[in-house]
C-alpha atoms as a PDB file:
ATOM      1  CA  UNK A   1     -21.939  26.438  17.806  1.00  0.00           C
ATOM      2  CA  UNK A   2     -19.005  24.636  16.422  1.00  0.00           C
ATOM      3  CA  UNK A   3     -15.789  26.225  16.469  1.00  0.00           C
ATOM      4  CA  UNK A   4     -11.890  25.206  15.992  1.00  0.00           C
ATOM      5  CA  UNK A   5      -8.671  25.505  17.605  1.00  0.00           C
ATOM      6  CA  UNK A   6      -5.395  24.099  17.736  1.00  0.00           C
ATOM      7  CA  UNK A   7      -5.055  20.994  20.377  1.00  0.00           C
ATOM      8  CA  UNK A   8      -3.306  21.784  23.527  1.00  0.00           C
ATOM      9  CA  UNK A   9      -2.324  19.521  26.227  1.00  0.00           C
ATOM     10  CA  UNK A  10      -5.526  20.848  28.336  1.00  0.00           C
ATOM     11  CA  UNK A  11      -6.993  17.902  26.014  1.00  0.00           C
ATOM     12  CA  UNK A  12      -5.101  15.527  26.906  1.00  0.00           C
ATOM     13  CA  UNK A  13      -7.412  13.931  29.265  1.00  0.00           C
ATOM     14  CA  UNK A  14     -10.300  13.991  26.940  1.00  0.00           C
ATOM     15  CA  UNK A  15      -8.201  12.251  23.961  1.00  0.00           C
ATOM     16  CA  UNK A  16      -6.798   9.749  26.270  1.00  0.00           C
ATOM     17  CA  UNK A  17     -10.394   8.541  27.270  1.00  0.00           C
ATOM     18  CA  UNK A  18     -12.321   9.006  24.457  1.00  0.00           C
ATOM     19  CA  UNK A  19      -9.798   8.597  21.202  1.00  0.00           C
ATOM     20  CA  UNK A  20      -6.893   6.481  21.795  1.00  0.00           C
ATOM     21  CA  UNK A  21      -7.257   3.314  20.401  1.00  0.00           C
ATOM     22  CA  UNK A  22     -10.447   4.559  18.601  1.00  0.00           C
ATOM     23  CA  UNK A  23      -9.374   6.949  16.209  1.00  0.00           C
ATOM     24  CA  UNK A  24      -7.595   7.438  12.808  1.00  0.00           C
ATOM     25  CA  UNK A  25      -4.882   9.994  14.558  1.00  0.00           C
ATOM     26  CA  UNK A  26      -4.471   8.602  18.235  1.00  0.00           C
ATOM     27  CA  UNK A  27      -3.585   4.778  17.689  1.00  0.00           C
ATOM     28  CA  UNK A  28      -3.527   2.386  20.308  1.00  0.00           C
ATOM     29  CA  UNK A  29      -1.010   2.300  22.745  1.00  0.00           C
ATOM     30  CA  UNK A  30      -0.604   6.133  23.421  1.00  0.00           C
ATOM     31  CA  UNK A  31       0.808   6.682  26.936  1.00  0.00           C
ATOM     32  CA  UNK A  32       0.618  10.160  28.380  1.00  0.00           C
ATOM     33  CA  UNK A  33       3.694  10.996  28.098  1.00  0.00           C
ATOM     34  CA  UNK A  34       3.420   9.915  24.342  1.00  0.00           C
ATOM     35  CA  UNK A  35       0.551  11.669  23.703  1.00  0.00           C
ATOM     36  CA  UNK A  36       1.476  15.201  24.942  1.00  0.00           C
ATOM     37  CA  UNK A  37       4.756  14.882  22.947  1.00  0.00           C
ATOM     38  CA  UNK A  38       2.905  13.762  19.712  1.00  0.00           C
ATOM     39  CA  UNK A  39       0.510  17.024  20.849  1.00  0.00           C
ATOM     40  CA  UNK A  40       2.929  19.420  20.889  1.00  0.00           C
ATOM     41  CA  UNK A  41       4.809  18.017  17.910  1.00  0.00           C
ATOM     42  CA  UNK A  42       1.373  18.466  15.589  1.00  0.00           C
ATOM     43  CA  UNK A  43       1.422  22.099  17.122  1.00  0.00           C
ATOM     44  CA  UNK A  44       4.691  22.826  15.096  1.00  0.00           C
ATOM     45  CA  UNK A  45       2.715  22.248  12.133  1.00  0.00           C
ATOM     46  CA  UNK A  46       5.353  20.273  10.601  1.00  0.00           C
ATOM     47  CA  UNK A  47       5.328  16.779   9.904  1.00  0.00           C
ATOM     48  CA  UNK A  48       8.002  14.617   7.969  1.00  0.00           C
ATOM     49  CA  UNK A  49       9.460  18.267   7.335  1.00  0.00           C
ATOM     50  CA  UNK A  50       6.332  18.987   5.515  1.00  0.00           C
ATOM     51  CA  UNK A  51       3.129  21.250   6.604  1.00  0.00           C
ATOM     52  CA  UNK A  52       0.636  19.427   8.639  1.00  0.00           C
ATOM     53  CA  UNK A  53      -1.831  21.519  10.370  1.00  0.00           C
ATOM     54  CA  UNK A  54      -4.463  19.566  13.269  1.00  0.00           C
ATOM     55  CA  UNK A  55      -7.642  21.505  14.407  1.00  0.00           C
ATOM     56  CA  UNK A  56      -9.377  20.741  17.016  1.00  0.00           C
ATOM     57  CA  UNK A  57     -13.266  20.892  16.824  1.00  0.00           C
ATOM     58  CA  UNK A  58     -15.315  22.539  19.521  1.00  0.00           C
ATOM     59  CA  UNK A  59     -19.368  22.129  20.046  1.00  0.00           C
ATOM     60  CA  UNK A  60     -20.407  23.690  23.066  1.00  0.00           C
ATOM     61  CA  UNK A  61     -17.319  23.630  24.674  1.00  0.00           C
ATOM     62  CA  UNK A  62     -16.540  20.197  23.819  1.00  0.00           C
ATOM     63  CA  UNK A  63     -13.904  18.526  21.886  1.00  0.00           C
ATOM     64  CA  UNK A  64     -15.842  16.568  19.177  1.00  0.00           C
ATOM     65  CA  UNK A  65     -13.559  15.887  16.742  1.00  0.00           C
ATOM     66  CA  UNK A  66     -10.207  17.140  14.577  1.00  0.00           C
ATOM     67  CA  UNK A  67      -9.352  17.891  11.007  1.00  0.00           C
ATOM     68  CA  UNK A  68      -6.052  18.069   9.354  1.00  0.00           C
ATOM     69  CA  UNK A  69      -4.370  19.800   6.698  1.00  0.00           C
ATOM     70  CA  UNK A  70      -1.274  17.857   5.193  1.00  0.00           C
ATOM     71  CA  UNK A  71       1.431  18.862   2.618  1.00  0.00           C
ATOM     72  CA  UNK A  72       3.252  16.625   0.717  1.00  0.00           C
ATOM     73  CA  UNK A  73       6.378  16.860  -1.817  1.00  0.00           C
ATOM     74  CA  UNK A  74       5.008  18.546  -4.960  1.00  0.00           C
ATOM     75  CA  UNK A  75       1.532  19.644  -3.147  1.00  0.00           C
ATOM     76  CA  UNK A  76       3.282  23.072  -3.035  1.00  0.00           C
ATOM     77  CA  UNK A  77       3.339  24.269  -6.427  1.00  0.00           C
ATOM     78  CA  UNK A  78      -0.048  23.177  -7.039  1.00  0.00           C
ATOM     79  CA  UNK A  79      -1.775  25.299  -3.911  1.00  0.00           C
ATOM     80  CA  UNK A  80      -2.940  21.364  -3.064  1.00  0.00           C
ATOM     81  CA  UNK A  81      -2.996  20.102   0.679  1.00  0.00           C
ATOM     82  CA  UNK A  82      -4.518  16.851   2.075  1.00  0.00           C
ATOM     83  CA  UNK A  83      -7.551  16.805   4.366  1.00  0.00           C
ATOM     84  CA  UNK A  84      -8.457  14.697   7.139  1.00  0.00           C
ATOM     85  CA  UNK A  85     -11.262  14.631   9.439  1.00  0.00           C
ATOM     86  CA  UNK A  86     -12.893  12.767  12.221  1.00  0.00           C
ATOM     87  CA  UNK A  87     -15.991  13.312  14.132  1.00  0.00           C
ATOM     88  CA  UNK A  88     -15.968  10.832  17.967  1.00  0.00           C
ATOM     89  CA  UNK A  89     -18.599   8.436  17.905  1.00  0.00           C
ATOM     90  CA  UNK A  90     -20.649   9.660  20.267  1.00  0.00           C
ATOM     91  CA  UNK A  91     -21.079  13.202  18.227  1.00  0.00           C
ATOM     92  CA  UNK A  92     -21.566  11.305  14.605  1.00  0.00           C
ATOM     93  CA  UNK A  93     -24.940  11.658  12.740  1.00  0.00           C
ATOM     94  CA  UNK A  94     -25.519  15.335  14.030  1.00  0.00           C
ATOM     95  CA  UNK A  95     -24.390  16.806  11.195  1.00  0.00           C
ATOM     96  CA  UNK A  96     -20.739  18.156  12.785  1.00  0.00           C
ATOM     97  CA  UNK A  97     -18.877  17.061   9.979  1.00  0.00           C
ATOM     98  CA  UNK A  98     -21.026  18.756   7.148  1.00  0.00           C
ATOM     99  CA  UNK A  99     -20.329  21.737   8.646  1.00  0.00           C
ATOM    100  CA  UNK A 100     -16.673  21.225   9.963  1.00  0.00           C
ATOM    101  CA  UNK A 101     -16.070  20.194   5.964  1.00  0.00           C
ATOM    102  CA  UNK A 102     -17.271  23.345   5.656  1.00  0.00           C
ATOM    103  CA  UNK A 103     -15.392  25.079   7.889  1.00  0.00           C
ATOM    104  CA  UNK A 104     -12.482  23.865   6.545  1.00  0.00           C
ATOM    105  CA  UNK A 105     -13.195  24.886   3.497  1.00  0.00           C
ATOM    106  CA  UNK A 106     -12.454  28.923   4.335  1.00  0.00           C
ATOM    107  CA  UNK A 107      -9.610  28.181   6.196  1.00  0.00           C
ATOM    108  CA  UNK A 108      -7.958  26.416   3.428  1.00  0.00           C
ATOM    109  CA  UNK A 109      -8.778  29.130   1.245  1.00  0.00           C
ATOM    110  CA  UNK A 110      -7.382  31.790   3.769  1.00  0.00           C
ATOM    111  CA  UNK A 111      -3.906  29.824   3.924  1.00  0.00           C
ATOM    112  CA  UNK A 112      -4.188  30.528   0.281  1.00  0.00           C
ATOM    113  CA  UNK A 113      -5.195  26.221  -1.069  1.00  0.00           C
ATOM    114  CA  UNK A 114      -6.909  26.160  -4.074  1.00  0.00           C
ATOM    115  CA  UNK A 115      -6.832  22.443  -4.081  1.00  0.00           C
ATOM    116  CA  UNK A 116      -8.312  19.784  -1.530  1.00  0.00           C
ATOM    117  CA  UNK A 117      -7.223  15.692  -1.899  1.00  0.00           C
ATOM    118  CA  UNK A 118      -8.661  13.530   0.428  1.00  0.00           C
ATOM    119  CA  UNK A 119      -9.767   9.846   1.096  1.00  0.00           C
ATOM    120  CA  UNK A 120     -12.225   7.802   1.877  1.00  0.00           C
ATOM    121  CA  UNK A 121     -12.344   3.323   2.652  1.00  0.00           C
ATOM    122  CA  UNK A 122     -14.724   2.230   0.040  1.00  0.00           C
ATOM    123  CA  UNK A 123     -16.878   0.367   2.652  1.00  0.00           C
ATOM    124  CA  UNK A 124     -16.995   3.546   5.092  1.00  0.00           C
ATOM    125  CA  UNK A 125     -20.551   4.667   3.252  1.00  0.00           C
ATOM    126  CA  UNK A 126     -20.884   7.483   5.953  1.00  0.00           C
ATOM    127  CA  UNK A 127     -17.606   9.311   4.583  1.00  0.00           C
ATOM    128  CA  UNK A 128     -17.734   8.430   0.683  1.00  0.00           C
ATOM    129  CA  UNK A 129     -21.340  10.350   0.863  1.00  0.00           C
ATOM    130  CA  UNK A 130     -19.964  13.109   3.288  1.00  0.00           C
ATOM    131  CA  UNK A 131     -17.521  14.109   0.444  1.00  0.00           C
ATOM    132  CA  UNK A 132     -20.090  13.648  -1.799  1.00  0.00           C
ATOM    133  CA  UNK A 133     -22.163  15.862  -0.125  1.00  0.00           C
ATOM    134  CA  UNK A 134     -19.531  18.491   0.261  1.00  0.00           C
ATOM    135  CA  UNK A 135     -18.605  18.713  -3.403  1.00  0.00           C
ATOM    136  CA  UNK A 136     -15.492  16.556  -3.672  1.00  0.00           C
ATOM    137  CA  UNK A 137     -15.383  14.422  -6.753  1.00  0.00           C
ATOM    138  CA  UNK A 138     -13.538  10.658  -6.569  1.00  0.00           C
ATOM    139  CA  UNK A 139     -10.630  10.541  -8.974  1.00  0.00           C
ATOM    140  CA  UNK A 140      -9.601   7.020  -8.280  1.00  0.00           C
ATOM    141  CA  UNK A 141     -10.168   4.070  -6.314  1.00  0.00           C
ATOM    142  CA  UNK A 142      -7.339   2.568  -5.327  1.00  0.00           C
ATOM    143  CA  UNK A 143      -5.278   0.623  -2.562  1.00  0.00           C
ATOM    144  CA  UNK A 144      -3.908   2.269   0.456  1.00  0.00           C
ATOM    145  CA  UNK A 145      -0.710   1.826   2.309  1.00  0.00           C
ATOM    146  CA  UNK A 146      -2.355  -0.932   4.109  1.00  0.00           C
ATOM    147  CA  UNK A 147      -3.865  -2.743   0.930  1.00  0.00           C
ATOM    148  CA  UNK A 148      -7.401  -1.197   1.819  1.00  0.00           C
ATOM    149  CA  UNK A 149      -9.697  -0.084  -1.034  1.00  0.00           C
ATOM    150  CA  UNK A 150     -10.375   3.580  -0.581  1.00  0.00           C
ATOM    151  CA  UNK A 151     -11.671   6.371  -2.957  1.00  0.00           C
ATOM    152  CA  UNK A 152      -9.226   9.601  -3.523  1.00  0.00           C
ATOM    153  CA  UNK A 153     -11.148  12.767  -3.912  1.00  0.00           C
ATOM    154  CA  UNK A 154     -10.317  16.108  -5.043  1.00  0.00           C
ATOM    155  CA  UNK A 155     -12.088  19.555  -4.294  1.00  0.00           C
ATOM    156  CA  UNK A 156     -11.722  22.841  -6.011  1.00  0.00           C
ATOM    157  CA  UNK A 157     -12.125  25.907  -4.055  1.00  0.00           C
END
């Protein structure tokens, strides 16, 4: 059954092996000592002096993946936060993020969000239909900060 919970440093282990360098949140070049300050910073749920919220997700008592809420100026008045998520590789195509999305979802709605944004690379097919799938609609295709093509979605709840 999949589950949530903030990450502690009990996961450090597991990130170091199975995420750094491989993931959206851990980049390359995370030392240990790196990585259980940058946990316990995202446990403050502030980031850039702005809410940011990271979840770990939990399938039979395994650490499959995260998602992230994220505040930025303005987002406030408008109820809006930014979503991430990220399912490891080895966990992808079971359906985990359908129902993580999902997940999310209530909890957004419990911290009182009325608006999801999000974003998705144009090439990355898996996660342009995932939204898709979970009701987001694409309100512009754009460039990122790295000059990468990506969709921005929004989602009512």
């Amino acid at each position: 059954m999949l589950s949530y919970r903030n990450l502690s440093n009990a996961d450090y282990g597991f990130i170091l092996q199975n995420w750094v360098g491989h993931s959206v949140v851990f980049r390359d070049g995370l030392c240990k000592d790196t990585l259980l300050s940058t946990l316990q910073v995202m446990n403050t749920k502030k980031y850039n002096g702005n809410y940011y919220e990271i979840f770990g997700l939990i399938n039979d008592d395994t650490l499959v993946g995260t998602f992230s809420f994220y505040q930025r100026e303005g987002d406030a008045q408008e109820n809006a936060v930014y979503f991430g998520i990220e399912i490891d590789n080895a966990n992808r195509g079971r359906g985990l993020a359908t129902a993580a999305v999902q997940m999310a979802f209530e909890l957004a709605k419990e911290k009182g969000f009325s608006k999801i944004f999000s974003q998705a690379a144009v090439g990355n097919i898996a996660s342009v239909k995932l939204h898709e799938k979970c009701g987001f609609e694409i309100i512009e295709k754009t460039a990122n900060s790295k000059g990468n093509e990506v969709y921005n979605f929004v989602r009512y709840l």
